[in-house]
Structure formats: structure tokens, C-alpha cells
Protein backbone atom coordinates (compact mmCIF):
# COMPACT_ATOMS: atom_id res chain seq x y z
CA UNK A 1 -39.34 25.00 22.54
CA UNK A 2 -35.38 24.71 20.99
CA UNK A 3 -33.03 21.88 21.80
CA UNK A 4 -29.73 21.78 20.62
CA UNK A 5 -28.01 18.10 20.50
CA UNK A 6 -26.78 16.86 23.82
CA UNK A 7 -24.25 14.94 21.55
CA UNK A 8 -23.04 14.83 17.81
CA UNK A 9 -20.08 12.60 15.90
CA UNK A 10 -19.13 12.05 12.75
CA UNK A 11 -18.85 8.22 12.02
CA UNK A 12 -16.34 6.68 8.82
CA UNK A 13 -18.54 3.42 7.39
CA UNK A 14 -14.77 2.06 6.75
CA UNK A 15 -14.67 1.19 10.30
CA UNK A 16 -11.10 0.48 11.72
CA UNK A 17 -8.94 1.99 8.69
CA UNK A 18 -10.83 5.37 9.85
CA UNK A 19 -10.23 5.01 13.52
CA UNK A 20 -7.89 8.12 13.49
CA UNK A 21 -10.76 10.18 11.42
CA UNK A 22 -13.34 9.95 14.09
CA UNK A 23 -14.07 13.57 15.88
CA UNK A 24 -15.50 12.07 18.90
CA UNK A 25 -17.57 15.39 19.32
CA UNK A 26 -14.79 17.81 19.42
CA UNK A 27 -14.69 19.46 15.69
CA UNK A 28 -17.15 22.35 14.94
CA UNK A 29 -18.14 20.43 12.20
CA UNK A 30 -19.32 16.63 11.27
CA UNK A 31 -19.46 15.24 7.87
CA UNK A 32 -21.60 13.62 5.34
CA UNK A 33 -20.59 12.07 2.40
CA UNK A 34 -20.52 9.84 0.30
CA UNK A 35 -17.06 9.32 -1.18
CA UNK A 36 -15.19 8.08 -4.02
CA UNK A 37 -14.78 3.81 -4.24
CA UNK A 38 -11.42 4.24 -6.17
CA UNK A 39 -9.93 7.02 -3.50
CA UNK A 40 -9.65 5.67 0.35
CA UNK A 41 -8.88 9.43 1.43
CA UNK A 42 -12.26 10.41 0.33
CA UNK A 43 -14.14 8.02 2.56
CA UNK A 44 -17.88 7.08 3.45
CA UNK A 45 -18.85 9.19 6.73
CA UNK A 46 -22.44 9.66 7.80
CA UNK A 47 -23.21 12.10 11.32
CA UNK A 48 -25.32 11.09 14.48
CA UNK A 49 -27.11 13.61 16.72
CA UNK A 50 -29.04 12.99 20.23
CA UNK A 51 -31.47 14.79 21.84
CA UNK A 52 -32.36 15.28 25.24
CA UNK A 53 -36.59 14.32 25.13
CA UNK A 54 -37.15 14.62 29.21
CA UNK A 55 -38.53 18.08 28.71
CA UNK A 56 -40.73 17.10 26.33
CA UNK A 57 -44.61 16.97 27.47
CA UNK A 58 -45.74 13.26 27.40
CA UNK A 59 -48.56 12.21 25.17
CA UNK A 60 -50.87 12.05 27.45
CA UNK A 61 -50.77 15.78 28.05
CA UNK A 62 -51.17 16.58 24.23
CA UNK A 63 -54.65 14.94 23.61
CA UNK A 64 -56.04 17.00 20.87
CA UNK A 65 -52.91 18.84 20.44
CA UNK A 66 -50.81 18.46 16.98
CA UNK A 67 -46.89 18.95 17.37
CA UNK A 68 -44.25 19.69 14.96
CA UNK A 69 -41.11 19.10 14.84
CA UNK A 70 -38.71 20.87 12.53
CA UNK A 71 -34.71 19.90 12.32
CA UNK A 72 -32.02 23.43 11.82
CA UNK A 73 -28.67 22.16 10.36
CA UNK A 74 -26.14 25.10 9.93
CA UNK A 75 -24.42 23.87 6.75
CA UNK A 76 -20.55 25.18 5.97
CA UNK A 77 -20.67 26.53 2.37
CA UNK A 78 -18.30 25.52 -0.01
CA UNK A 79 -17.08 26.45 -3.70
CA UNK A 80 -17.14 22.60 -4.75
CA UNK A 81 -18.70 22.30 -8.46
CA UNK A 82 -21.58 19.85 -7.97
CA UNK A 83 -25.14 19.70 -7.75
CA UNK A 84 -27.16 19.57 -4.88
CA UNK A 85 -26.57 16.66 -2.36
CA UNK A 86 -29.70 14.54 -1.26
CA UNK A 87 -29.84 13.24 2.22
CA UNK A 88 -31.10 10.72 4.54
CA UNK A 89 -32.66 11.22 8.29
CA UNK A 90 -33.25 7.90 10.05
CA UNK A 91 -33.97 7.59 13.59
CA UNK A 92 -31.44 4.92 15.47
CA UNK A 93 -32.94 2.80 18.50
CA UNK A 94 -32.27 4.90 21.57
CA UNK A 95 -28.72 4.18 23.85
CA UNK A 96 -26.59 4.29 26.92
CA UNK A 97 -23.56 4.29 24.68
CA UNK A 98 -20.99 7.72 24.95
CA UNK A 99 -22.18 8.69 21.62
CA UNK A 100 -19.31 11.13 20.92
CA UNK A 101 -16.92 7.84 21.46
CA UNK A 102 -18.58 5.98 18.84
CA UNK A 103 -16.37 4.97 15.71
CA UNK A 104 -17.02 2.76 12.66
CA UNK A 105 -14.73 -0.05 14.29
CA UNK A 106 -17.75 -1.17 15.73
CA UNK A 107 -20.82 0.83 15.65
CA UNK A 108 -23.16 -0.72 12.16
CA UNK A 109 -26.80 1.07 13.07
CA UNK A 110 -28.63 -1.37 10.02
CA UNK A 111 -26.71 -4.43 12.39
CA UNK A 112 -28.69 -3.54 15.81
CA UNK A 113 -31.72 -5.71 16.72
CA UNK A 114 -33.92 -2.70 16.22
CA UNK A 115 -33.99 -1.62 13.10
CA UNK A 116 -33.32 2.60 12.15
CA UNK A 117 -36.59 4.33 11.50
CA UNK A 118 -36.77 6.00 7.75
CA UNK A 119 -37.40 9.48 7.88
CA UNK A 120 -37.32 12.35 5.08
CA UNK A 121 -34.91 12.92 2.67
CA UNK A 122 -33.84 16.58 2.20
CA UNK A 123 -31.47 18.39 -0.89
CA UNK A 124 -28.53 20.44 -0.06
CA UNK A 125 -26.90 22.89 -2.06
CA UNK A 126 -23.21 23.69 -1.81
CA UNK A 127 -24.51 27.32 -0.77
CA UNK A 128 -26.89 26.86 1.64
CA UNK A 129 -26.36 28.46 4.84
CA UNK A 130 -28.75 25.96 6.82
CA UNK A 131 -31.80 23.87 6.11
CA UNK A 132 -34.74 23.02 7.80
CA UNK A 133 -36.36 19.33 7.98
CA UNK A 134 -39.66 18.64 9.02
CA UNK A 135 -39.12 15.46 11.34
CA UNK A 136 -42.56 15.38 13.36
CA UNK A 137 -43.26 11.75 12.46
CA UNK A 138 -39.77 10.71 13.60
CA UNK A 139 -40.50 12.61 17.00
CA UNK A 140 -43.97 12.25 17.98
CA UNK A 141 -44.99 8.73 16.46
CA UNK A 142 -42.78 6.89 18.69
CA UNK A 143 -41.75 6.52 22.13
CA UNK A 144 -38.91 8.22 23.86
CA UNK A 145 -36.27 5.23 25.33
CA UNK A 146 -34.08 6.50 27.71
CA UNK A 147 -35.44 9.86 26.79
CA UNK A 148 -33.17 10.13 24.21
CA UNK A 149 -33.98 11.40 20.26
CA UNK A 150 -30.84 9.41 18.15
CA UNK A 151 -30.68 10.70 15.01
CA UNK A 152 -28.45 9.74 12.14
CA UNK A 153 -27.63 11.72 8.87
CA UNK A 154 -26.49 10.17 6.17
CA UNK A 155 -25.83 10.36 1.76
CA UNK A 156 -26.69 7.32 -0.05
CA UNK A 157 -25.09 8.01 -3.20
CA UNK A 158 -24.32 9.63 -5.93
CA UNK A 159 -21.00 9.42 -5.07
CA UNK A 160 -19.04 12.79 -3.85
CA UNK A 161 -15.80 14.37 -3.87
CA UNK A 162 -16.88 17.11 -1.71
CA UNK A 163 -19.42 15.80 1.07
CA UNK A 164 -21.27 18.10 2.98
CA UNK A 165 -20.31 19.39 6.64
CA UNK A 166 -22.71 20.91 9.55
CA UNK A 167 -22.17 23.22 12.54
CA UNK A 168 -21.75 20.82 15.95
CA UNK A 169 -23.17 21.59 19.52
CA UNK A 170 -19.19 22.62 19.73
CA UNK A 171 -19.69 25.08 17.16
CA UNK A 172 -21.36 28.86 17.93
CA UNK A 173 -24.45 27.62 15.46
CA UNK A 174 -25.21 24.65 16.74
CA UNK A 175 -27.97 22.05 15.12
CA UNK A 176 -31.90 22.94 16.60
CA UNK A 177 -34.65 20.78 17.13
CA UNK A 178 -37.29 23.65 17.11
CA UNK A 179 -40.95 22.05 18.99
CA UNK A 180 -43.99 23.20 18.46
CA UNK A 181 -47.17 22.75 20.17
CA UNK A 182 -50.22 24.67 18.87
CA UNK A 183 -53.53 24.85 21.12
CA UNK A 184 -55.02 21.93 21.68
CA UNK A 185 -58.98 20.93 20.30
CA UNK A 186 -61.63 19.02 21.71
CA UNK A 187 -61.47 16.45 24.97
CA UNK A 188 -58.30 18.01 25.71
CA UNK A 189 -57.34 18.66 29.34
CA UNK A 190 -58.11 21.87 30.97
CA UNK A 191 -55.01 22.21 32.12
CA UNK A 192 -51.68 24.05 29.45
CA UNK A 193 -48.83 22.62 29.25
CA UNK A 194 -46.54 23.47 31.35
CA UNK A 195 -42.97 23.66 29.63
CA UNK A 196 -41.31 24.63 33.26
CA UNK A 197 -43.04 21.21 34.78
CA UNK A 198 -41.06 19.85 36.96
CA UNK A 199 -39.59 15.96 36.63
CA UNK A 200 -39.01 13.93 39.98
CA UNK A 201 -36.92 11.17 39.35
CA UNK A 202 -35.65 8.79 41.41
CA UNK A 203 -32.63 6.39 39.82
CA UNK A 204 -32.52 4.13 40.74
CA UNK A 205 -35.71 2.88 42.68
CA UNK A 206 -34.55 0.30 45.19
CA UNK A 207 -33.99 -0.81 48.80
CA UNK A 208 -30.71 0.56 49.20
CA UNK A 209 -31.62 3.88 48.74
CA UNK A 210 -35.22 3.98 50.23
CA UNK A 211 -33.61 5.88 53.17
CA UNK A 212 -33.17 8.99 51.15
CA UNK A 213 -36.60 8.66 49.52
CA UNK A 214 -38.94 12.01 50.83
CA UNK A 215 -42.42 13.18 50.65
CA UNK A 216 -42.79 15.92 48.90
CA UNK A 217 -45.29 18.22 47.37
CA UNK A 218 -45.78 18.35 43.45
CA UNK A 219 -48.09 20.26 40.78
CA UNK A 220 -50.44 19.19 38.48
CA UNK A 221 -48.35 18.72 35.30
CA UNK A 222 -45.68 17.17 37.12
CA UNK A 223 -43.88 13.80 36.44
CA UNK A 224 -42.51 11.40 38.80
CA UNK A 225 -39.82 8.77 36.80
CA UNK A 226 -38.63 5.45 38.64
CA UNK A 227 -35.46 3.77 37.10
CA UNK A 228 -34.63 -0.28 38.73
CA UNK A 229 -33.47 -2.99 38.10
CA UNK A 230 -36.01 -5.51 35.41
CA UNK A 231 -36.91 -8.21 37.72
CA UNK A 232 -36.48 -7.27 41.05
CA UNK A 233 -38.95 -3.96 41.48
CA UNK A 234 -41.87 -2.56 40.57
CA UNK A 235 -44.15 0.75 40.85
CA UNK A 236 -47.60 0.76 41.95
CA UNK A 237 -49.76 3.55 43.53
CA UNK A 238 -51.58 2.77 46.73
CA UNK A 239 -54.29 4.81 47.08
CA UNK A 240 -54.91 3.54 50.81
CA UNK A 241 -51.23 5.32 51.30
CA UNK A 242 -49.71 2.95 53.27
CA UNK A 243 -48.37 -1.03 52.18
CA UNK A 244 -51.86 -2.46 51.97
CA UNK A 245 -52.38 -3.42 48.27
CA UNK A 246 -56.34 -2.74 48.24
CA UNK A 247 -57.38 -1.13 44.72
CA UNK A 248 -53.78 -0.19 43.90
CA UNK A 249 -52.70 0.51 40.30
CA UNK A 250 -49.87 -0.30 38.21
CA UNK A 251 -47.23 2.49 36.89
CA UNK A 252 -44.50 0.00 35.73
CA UNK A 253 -44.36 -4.03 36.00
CA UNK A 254 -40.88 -5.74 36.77
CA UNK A 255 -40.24 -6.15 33.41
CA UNK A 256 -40.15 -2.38 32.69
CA UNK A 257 -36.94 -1.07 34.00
CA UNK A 258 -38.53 2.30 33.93
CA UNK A 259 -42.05 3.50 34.72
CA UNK A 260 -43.05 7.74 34.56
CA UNK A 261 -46.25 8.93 36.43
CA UNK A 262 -47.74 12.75 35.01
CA UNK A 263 -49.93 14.01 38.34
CA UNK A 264 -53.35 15.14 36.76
CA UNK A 265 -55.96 17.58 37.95
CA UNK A 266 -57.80 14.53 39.30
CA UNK A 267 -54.85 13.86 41.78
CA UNK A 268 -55.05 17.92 43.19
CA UNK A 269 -55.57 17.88 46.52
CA UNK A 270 -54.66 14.49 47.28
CA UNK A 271 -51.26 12.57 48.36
CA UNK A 272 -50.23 9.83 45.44
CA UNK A 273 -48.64 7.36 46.92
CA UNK A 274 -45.59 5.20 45.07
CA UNK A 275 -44.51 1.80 46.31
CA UNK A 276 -42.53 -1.18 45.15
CA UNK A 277 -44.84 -4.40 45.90
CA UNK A 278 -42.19 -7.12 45.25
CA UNK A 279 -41.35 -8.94 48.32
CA UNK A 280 -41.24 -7.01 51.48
CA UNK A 281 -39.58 -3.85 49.55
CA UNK A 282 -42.69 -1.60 51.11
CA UNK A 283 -42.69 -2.14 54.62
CA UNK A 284 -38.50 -1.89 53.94
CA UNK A 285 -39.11 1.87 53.27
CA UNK A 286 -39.89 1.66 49.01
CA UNK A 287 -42.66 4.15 49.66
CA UNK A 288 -42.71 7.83 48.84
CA UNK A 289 -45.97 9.95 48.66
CA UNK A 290 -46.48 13.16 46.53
CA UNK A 291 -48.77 16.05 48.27
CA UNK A 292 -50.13 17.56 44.69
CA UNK A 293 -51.40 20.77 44.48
């Protein structure tokens, strides 16, 4: 499985003094470097990337199964005389930001609440056509928010004259996160995944639209997503298949915002059942039931 970025920027550390730098995910290109103290035209600039994950199998479908993830930059040679470059990947906490209008005015990744996740570090050469990162622990040992894969790329020093500057999704060789997922080993399920499994989603999950919520018939291997509002809905399954609450099970509490169901070969044959329990929301039409084949 290849993904290319969904979005890519370059971002100036010097914040508003580099307002008029920013590419805001037009150039071919995006930048890292890190420049010169004494010269201000030779500033800081680091590059962010995003990914869309929702295509991605969920862990529970990869039990036994070992992924890899490898990151493709296309790097634009140059003729500068200096060593290679050594680089930083860091994973940023996952947002609803326009991340190709994101500028250095106001956008400090080691300021957030959560902070980046380290990844590898990775040499350059002035030559090099592209390189090629291995970032499975990035990917795979944490959980997809928003179903989004932030990435940020950045030189920590020595400083440079000359940074270093990679194709863009604008570009015709655009970055590639290249997925891998060998067969799987023991107490894995039966069934393969299925990379053309389809996602139901339903955004958002709440009273206003229950009218336009329909039953429909899904596969094994297929997810159902709910998106609401924290504190006012919920997802449960009701096995009876109608509002009554007897042995029910929770997909997402009010306090998760967002709750994803994977229909297993246990559910073939049978009709899953999704409501929202708070208040009357059920019997006000937050019910939908899935006919899985």
C-alpha cells in the first residue's frame, strides 16, 4: 500500500518576520534547514507532511501480523559544498488545522499540550536523488487521531547555508509512505485483509440527522465510524436490535467524540445493530443496523 501526503508546508521557526516565506502547499518543493544566526535571509525552516490513515487496517485486524512502514522523500540535488545533512522525523499530535495555512506566526509544535513523538534521524547528501526512512514505530505504535499521520521534518544543527529541499504532493514525485503488511502468524484471524474494505461513516452521529440514517448490508472486514458531539451521544450495539438495552455493548462512551466498529466473521450472518443510549436519542430514530455478510 502507497500514500502520498494529503498535505505538506514548509514552516520558517522565525515566525512573523517569515510570514511572506511560507508556501502554504503550493511550491514543488519544501525546505529544511538550518540557517545561518548572523544572516536573517538564510532562515530556520523545518517541513510538515500528513497522511491520510483511514485506509489503513486497524490493529485489531493485524494480530500476528508485523507492518512496516518506510518514508520516500524525493530530494532536489544541489552543487552546494558541504557534507551530508542529518535530519530529524518527529511525529506532531494529530489536527483539524488547514495544514498548508500553517505559518511560524503561530504554529510552535514543542508548545502543544502533546508533546512531538521522536522518531529516526536520517543523513542526506547534497546528491541524493531520494531517501528512504524506516518510520514503522512512528506508524504502528500509536493510535491514529482524526486518522491523520502529522509528520514533521526538521535539521537541528550544524548550521547551513544551503538547506535541503524535497519534492511536494504538488510536485510530479511526490513524498510516499510505502505500507507493508507481510502474512500474518499464529491466533491470527482467518480472514486477509482486505485493503478495498469498505468504511461507513456517519459524521456526525446525532438526532438531527437520524432521518437520513439507513440499514444497510456490510462485509466482514468492514468498519462502521461514528463522529458526535463529547457529551451529548454515545454508540452502543444492541444485540436485541431494537431500543431495549439488554446485554448491549459499548463502541464509544460520551466522552469519546469518535467510536469505529470492524464487523468480524463472528457478526456474518447477523444484523449489528448501532444506537445512541443517551436520553431518548433511540426511540428518536439514533438507530441504524448493518446486515453483514
Amino acid at each position: 500500500m502507497v500514500l502520498n501526503p494529503i498535505a505538506d508546508n514548509t514552516i520558517y521557526k522565525d515566525g512573523l518576520g517569515q510570514i511572506g516565506l511560507e508556501s502554504h502547499g503550493t511550491e514543488e518543493s519544501m525546505l529544511v534547514q538550518d540557517g545561518l544566526d548572523e544572516k536573517v535571509e538564510i532562515p530556520d525552516a523545518y517541513s510538515i507532511l500528513a497522511f491520510d490513515m483511514s485506509v489503513v487496517p486497524p490493529k485489531e485486524r493485524l494480530c500476528g501480523v508485523k507492518p512496516t512502514a518506510e518514508l520516500q522523500l524525493f530530494h532536489e540535488r544541489t552543487q552546494a559544498q558541504r557534507g551530508p545533512a542529518t535530519l530529524n522525523i518527529l511525529r506532531l499530535p494529530s489536527t483539524r488545522l488547514d495544514i498548508e495555512t500553517l505559518h511560524g506566526g503561530f504554529f510552535f509544535p514543542y508548545e502543544s499540550e502533546s508533546e512531538p513523538i521522536e522518531g529516526p534521524t536520517f543523513q542526506v547528501a547534497t546528491s541524493d536523488p531520494d531517501v528512504r526512512i524506516d518510520i514503522t514505530d512512528l506508524v504502528f505504535d500509536n493510535e491514529f487521531v482524526f486518522d491523520q499521520l502529522f509528520l514533521m521534518i526538521e535539521n537541528r544543527g550544524p548550521e547551513q547555508e544551503v538547506g535541503d529541499r524535497f519534492k511536494t504532493r504538488e510536485s510530479d514525485s511526490p513524498p510516499k509512505l510505502i505500507l507493508k503488511f507481510p502474512g500474518g502468524g499464529t491466533g491470527c484471524p482467518t480472514t486477509p485483509i482486505d485493503e478495498d474494505a469498505t468504511t461507513f461513516t456517519f459524521d456526525p452521529w446525532n438526532v438531527i440527522k437520524a432521518a437520513a440514517f439507513e440499514d444497510t448490508t456490510a462485509s466482514v472486514g468492514d468498519t462502521v465510524t461514528f463522529k458526535y458531539v463529547v457529551g451529548k451521544f454515545n454508540v452502543w450495539i444492541h444485540p436485541t436490535g431494537d431500543c431495549t438495552q439488554e446485554e448491549r455493548v459499548l463502541v464509544g462512551s460520551g466522552t469519546d467524540g469518535e467510536a469505529s466498529y470492524t464487523f468480524t466473521e463472528e457478526d456474518a450472518g447477523t444484523v449489528v445493530t448501532f444506537v445512541s443510549d443517551t436520553s431518548n436519542h433511540c426511540e428518536r430514530g439514533m438507530i441504524v443496523k448493518f446486515q453483514v455478510n
